[in-house]
C-alpha atoms as a PDB file:
ATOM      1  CA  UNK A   1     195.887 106.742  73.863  1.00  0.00           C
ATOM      2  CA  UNK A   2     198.640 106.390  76.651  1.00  0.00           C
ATOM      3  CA  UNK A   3     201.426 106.317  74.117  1.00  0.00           C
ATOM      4  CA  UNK A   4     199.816 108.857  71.792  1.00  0.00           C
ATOM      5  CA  UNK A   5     200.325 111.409  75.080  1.00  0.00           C
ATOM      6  CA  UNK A   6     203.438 110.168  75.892  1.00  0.00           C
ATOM      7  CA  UNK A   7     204.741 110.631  71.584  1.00  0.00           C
ATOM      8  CA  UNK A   8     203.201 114.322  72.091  1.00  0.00           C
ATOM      9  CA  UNK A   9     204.935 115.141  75.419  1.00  0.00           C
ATOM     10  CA  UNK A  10     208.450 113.553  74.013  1.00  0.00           C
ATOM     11  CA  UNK A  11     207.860 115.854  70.689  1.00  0.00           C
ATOM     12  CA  UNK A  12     206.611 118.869  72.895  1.00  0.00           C
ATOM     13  CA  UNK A  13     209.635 118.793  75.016  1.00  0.00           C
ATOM     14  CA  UNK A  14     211.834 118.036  72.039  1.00  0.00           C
ATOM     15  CA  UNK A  15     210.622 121.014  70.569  1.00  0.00           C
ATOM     16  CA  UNK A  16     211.291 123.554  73.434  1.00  0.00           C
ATOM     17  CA  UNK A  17     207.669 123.839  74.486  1.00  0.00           C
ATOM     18  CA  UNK A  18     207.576 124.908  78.085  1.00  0.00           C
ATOM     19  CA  UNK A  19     205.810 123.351  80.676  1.00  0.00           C
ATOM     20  CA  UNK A  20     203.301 126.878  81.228  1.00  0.00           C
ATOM     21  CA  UNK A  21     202.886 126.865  77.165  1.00  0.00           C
ATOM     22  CA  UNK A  22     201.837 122.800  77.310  1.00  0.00           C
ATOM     23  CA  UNK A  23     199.700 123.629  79.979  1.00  0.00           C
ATOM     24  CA  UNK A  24     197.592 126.559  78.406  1.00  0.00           C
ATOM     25  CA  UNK A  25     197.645 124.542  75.188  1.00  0.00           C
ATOM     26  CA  UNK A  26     196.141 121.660  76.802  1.00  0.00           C
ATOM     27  CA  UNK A  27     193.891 123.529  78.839  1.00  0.00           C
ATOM     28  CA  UNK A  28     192.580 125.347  75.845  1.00  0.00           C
ATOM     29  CA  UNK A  29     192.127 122.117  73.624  1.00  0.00           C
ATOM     30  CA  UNK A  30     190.121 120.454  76.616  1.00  0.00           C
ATOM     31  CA  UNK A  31     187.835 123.572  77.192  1.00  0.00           C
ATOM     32  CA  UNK A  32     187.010 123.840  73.748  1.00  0.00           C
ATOM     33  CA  UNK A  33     186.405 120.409  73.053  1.00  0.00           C
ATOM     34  CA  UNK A  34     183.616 120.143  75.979  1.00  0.00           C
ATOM     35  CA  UNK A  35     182.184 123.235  75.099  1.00  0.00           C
ATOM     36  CA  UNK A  36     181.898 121.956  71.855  1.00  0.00           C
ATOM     37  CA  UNK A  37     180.220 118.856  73.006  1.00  0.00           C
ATOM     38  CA  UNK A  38     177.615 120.892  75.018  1.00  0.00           C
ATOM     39  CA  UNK A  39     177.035 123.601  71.989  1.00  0.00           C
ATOM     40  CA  UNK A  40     178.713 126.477  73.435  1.00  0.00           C
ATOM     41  CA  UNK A  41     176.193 125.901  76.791  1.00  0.00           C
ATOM     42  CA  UNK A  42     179.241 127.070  79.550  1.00  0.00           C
ATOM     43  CA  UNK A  43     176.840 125.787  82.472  1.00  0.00           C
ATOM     44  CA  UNK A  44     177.019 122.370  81.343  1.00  0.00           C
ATOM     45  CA  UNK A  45     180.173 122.281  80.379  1.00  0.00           C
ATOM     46  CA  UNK A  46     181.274 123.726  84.046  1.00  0.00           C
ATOM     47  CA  UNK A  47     179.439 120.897  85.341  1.00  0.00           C
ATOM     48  CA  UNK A  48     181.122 118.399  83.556  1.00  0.00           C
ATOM     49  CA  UNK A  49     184.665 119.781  84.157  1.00  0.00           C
ATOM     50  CA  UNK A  50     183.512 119.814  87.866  1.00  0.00           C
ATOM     51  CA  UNK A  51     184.469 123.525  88.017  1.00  0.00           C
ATOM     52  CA  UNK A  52     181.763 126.666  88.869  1.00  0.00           C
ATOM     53  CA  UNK A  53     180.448 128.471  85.587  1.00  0.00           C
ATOM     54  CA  UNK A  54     182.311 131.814  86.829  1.00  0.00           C
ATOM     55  CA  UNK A  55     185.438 129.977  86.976  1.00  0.00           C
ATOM     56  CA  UNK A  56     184.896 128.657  83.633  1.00  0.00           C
ATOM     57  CA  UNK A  57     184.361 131.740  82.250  1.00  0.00           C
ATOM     58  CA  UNK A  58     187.681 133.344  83.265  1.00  0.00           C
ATOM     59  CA  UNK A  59     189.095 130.632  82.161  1.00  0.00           C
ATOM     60  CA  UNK A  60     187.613 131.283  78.645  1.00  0.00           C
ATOM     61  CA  UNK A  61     188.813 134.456  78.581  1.00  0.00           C
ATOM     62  CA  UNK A  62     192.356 134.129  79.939  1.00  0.00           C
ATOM     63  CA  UNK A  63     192.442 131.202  77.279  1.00  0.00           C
ATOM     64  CA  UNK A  64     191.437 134.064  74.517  1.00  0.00           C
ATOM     65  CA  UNK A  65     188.660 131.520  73.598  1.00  0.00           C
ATOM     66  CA  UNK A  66     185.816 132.621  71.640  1.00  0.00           C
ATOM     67  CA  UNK A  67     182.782 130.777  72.774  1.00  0.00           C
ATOM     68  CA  UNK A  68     180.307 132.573  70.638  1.00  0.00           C
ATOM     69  CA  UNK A  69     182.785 130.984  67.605  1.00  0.00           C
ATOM     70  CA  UNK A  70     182.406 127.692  69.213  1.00  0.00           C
ATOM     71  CA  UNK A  71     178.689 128.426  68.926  1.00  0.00           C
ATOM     72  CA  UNK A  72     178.322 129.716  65.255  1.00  0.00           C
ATOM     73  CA  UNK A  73     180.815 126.344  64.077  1.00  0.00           C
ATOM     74  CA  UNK A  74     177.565 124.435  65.466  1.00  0.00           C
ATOM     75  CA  UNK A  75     175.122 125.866  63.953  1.00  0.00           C
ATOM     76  CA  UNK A  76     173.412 124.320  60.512  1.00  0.00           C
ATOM     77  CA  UNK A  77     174.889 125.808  57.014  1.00  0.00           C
ATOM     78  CA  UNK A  78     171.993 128.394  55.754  1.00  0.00           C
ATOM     79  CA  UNK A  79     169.918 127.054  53.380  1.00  0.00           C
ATOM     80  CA  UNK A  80     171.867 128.302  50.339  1.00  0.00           C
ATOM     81  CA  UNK A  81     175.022 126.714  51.469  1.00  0.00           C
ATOM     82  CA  UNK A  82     173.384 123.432  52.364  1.00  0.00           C
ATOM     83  CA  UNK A  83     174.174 120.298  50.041  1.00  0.00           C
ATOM     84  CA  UNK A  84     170.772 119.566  47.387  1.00  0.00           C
ATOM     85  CA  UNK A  85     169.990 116.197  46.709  1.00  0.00           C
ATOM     86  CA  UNK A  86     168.042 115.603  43.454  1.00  0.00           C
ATOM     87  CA  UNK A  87     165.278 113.557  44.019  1.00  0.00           C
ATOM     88  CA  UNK A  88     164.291 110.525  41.612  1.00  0.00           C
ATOM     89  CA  UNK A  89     161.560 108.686  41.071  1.00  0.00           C
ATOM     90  CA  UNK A  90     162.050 105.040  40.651  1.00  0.00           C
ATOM     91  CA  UNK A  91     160.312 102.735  38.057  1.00  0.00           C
ATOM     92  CA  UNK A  92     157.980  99.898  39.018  1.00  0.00           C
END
């Protein structure tokens, strides 16, 4: 993973990314990635990042992150758009 960071710094700074825009990138990536992992729950995912919930939430919103997107990409397709499976009946 250390060289996989240190490949996306060397191609970040290559590419005239500056160090504000790599922050807010990162920071956005992060926050949506443990959001994700607690389902859109920002209380949890404060707690994990070690920061209070209000904090978090500016955060979110200085980051233009939608957390009620984060929310509906969790949720289960509708029954329409979920996969059938044909059921068979096997001979004995």
């Amino acid at each position: 993973m250390r060289r996989e960071l240190d490949s996306l710094v060397t191609q970040m700074h290559d590419g005239g990314i500056t160090y504000d825009e790599a922050v807010r990138e990162f920071k956005k990536r992060y926050l949506i990635e443990v959001l994700a992992h607690h389902r859109g729950n920002q209380c949890k995912a404060a707690k994990e990042l070690g920061m209070h919930r209000n904090t978090l939430s500016r955060t979110i919103t200085e980051l233009q992150i939608d957390p009620a997107q984060i929310r509906r990409g969790l949720k289960r397709p509708s029954r329409g758009e979920r996969p059938v499976f044909e059921v068979r009946q096997v001979a004995r």
